[in-house]
N, C-alpha and C. Protein backbone atom coordinates (compact mmCIF):
# COMPACT_ATOMS: atom_id res chain seq x y z
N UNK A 1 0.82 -1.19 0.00
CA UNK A 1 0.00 0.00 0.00
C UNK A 1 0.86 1.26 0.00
N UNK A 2 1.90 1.57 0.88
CA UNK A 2 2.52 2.57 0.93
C UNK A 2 3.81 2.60 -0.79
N UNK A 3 3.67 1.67 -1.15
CA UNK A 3 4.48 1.86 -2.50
C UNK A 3 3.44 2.18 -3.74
N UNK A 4 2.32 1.96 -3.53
CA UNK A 4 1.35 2.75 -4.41
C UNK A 4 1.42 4.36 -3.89
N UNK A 5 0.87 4.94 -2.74
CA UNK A 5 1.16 6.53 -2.61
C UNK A 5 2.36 6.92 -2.90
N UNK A 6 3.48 6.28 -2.86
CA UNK A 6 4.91 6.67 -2.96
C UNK A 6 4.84 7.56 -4.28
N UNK A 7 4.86 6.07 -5.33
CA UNK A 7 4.39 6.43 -6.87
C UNK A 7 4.04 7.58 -7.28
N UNK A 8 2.23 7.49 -6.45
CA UNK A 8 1.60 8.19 -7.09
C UNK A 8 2.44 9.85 -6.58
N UNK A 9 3.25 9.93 -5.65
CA UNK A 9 3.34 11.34 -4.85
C UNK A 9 4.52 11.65 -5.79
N UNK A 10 4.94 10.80 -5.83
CA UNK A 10 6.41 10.96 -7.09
C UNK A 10 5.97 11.32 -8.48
N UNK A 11 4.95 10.85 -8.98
CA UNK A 11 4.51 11.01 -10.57
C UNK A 11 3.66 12.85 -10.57
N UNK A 12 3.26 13.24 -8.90
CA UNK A 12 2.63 14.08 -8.90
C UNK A 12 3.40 15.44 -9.23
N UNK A 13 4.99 14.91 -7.99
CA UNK A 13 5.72 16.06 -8.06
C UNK A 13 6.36 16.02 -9.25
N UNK A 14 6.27 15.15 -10.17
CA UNK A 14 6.84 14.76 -11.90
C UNK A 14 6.11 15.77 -12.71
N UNK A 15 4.47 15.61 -12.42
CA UNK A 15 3.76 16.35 -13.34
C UNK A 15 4.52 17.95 -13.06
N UNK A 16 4.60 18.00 -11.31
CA UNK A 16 4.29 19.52 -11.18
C UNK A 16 5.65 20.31 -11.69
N UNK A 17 6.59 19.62 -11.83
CA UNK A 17 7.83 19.95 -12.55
C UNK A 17 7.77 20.18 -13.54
N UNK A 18 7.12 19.22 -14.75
CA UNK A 18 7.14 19.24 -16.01
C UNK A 18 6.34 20.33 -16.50
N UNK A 19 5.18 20.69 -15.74
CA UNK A 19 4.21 21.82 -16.23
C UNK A 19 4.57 23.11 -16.05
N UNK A 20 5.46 23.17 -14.99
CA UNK A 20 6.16 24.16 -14.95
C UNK A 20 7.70 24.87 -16.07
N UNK A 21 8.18 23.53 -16.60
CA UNK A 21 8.69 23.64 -17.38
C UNK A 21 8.07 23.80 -18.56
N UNK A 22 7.06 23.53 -18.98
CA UNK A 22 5.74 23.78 -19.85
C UNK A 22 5.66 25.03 -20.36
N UNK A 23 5.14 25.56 -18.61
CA UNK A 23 4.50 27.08 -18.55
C UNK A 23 5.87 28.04 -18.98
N UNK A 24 6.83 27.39 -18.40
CA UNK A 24 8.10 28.23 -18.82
C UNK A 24 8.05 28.77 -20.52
N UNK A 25 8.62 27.77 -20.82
CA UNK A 25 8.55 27.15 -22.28
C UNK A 25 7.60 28.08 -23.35
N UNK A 26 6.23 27.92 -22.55
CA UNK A 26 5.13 28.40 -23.58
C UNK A 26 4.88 30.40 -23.58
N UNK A 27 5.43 30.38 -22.22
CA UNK A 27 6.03 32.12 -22.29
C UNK A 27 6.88 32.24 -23.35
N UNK A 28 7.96 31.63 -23.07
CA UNK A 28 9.26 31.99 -24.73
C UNK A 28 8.55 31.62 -26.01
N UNK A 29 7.95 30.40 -26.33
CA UNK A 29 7.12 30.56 -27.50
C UNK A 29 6.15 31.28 -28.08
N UNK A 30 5.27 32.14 -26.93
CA UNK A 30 4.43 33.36 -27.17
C UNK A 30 4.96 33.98 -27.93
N UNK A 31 6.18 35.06 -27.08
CA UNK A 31 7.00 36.07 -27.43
C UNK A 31 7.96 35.75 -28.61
N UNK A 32 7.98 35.06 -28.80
CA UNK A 32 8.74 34.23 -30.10
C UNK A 32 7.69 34.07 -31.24
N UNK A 33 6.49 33.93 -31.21
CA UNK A 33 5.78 33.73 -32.33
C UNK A 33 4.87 34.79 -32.34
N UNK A 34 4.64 36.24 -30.85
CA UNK A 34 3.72 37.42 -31.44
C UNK A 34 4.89 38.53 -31.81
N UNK A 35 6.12 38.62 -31.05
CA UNK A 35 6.44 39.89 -31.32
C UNK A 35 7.97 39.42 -32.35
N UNK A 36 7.99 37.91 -32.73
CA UNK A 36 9.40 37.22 -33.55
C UNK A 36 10.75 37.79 -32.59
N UNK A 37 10.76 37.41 -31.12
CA UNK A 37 11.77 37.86 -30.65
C UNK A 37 11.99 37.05 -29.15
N UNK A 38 12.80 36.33 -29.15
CA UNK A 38 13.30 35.38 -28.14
C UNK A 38 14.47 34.97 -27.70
N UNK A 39 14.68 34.67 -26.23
CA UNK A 39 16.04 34.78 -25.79
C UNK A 39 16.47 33.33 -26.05
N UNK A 40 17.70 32.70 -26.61
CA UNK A 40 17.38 31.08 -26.76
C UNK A 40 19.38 31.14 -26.45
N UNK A 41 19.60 29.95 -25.73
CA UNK A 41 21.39 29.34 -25.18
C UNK A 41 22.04 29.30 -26.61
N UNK A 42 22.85 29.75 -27.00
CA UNK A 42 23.70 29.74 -28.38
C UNK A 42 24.88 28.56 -28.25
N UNK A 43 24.62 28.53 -27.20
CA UNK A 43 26.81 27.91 -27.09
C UNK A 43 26.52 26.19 -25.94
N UNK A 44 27.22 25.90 -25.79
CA UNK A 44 27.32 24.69 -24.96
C UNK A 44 27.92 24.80 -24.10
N UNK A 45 28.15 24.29 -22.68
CA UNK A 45 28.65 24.04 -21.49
C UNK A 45 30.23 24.04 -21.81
N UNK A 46 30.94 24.73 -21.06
CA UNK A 46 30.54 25.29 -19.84
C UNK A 46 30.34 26.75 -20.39
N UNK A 47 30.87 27.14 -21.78
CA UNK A 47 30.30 28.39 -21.77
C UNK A 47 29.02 28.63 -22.43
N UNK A 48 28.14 28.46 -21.45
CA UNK A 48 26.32 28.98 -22.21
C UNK A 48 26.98 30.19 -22.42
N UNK A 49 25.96 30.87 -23.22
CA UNK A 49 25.35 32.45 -23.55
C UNK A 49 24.33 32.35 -24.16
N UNK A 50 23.69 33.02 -23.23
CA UNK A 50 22.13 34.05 -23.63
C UNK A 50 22.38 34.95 -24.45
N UNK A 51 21.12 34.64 -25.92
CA UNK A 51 21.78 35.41 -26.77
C UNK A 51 19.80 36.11 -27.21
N UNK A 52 20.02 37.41 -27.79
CA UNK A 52 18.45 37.49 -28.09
C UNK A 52 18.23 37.45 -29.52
N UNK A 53 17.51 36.68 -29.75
CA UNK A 53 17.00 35.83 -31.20
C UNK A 53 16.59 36.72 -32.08
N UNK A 54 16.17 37.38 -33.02
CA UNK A 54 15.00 38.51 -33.51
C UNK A 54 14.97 38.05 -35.34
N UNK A 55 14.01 37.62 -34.95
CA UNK A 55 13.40 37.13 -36.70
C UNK A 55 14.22 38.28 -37.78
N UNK A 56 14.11 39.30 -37.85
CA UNK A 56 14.48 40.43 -39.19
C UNK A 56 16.01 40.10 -39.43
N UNK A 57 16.83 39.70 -38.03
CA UNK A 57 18.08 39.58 -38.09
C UNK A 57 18.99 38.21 -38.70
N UNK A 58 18.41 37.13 -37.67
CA UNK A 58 18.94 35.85 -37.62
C UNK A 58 17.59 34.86 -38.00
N UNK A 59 17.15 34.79 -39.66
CA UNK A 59 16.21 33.80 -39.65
C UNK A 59 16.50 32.50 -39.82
N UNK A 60 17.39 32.21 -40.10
CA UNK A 60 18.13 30.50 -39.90
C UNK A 60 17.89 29.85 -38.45
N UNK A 61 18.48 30.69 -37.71
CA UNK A 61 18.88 30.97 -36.54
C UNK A 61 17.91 30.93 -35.60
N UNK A 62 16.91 31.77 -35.95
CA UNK A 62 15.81 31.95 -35.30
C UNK A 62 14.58 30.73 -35.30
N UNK A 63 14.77 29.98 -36.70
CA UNK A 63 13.64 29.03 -36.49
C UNK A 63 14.48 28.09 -36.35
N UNK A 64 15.41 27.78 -36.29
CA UNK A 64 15.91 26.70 -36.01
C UNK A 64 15.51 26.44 -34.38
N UNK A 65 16.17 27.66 -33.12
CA UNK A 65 16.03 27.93 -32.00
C UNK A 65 14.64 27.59 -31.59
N UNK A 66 13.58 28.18 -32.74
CA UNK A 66 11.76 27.83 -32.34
C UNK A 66 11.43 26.55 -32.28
N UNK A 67 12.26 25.99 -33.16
CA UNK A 67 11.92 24.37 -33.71
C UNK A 67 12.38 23.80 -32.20
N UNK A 68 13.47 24.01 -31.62
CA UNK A 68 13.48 23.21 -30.71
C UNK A 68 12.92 23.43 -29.53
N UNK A 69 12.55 24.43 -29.42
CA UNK A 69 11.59 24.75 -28.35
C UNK A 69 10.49 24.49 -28.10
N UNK A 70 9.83 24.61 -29.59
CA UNK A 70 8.84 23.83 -29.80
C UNK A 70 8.71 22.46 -29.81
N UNK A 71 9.83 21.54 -29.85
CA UNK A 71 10.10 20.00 -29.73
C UNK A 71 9.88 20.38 -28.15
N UNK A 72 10.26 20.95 -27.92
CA UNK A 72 10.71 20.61 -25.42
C UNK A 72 9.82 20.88 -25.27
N UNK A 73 8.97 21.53 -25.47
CA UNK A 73 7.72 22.07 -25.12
C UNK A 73 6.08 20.69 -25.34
N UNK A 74 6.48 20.21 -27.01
CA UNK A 74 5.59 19.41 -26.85
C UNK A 74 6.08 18.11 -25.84
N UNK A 75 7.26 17.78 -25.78
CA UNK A 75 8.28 16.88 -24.85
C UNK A 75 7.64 17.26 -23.34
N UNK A 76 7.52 18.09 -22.82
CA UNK A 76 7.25 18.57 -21.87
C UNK A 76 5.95 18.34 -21.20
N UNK A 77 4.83 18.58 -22.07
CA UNK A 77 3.55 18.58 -22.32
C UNK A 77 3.00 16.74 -22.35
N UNK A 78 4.28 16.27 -22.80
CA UNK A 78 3.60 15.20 -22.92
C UNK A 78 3.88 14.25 -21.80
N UNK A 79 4.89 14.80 -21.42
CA UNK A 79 5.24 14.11 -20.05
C UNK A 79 4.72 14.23 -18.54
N UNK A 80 4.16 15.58 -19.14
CA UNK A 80 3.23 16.14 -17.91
C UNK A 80 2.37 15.11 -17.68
N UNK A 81 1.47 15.13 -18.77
CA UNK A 81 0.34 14.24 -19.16
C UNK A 81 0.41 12.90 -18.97
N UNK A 82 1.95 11.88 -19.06
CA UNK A 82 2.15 10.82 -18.24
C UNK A 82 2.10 10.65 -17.05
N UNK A 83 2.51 11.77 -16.15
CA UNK A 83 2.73 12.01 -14.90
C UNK A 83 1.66 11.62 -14.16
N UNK A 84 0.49 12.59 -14.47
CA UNK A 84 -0.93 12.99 -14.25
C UNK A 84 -1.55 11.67 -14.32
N UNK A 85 -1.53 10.38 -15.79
CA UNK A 85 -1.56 9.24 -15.67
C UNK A 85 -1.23 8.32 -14.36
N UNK A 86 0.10 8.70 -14.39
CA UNK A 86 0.21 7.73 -13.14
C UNK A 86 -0.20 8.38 -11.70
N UNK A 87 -0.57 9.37 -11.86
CA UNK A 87 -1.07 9.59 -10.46
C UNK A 87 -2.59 9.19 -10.37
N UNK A 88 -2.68 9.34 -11.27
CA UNK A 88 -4.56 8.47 -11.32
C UNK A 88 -4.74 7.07 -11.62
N UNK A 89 -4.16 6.95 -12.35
CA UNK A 89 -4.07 5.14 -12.22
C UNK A 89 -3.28 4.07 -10.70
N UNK A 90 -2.04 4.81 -10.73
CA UNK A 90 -1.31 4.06 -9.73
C UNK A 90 -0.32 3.52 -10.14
N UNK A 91 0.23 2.68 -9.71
CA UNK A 91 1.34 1.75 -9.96
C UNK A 91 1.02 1.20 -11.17
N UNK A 92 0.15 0.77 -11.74
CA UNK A 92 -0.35 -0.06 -12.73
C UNK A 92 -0.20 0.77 -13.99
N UNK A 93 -0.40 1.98 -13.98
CA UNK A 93 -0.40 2.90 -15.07
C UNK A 93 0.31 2.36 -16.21
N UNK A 94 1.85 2.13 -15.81
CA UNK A 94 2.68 2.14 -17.13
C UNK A 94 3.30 0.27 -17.29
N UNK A 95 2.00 -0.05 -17.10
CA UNK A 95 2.48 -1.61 -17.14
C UNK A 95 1.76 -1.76 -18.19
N UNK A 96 2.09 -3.28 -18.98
CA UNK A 96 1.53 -3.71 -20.49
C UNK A 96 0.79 -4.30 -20.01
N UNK A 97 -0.94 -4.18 -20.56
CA UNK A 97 -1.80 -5.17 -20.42
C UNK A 97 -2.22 -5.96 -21.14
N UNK A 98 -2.02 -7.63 -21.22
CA UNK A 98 -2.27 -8.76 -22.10
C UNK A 98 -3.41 -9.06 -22.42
């Protein structure tokens, strides 16, 4: 019994992460698709830089940056939505049924 609430408390704080990364996400895609202008990581570890995107300038650049945001975002969304699964189903959620 207590490894079913475990689950479900774990898949909950899963959702509440992921939606938040969601909500993140779907702010930068707003502003990215009403005013064509978004802040997106240019570089890789260890040196990130924040760089600001702007459609008139960098359009390679710029949808390339949307495209993947738009991939994490539906990534995000969809994982939420597993989460939420297993907190309503239970343990059983992500098992194969014969």
């Amino acid at each position: 019994m207590f490894a079913a609430i475990r689950f479900r408390i774990y898949c909950f704080i899963g959702a509440l992460v992921f939606l938040f990364v969601a909500y993140g996400m779907g702010l930068n895609l707003y502003d990215a698709l009403t005013i064509s202008d978004f802040n997106a990581v240019t570089t890789y570890r260890p040196h990130t830089m924040m760089e600001n995107v702007v459609y008139e300038e960098l359009q390679k650049r710029f949808f390339s940056n949307l495209l993947l945001k738009a991939f994490s975002f539906i990534v995000s969304v969809a994982l939420t939505l597993a989460m939420l699964w297993g907190v309503l189903r239970g343990p059983g959620a992500f098992k194969r049924r014969d």
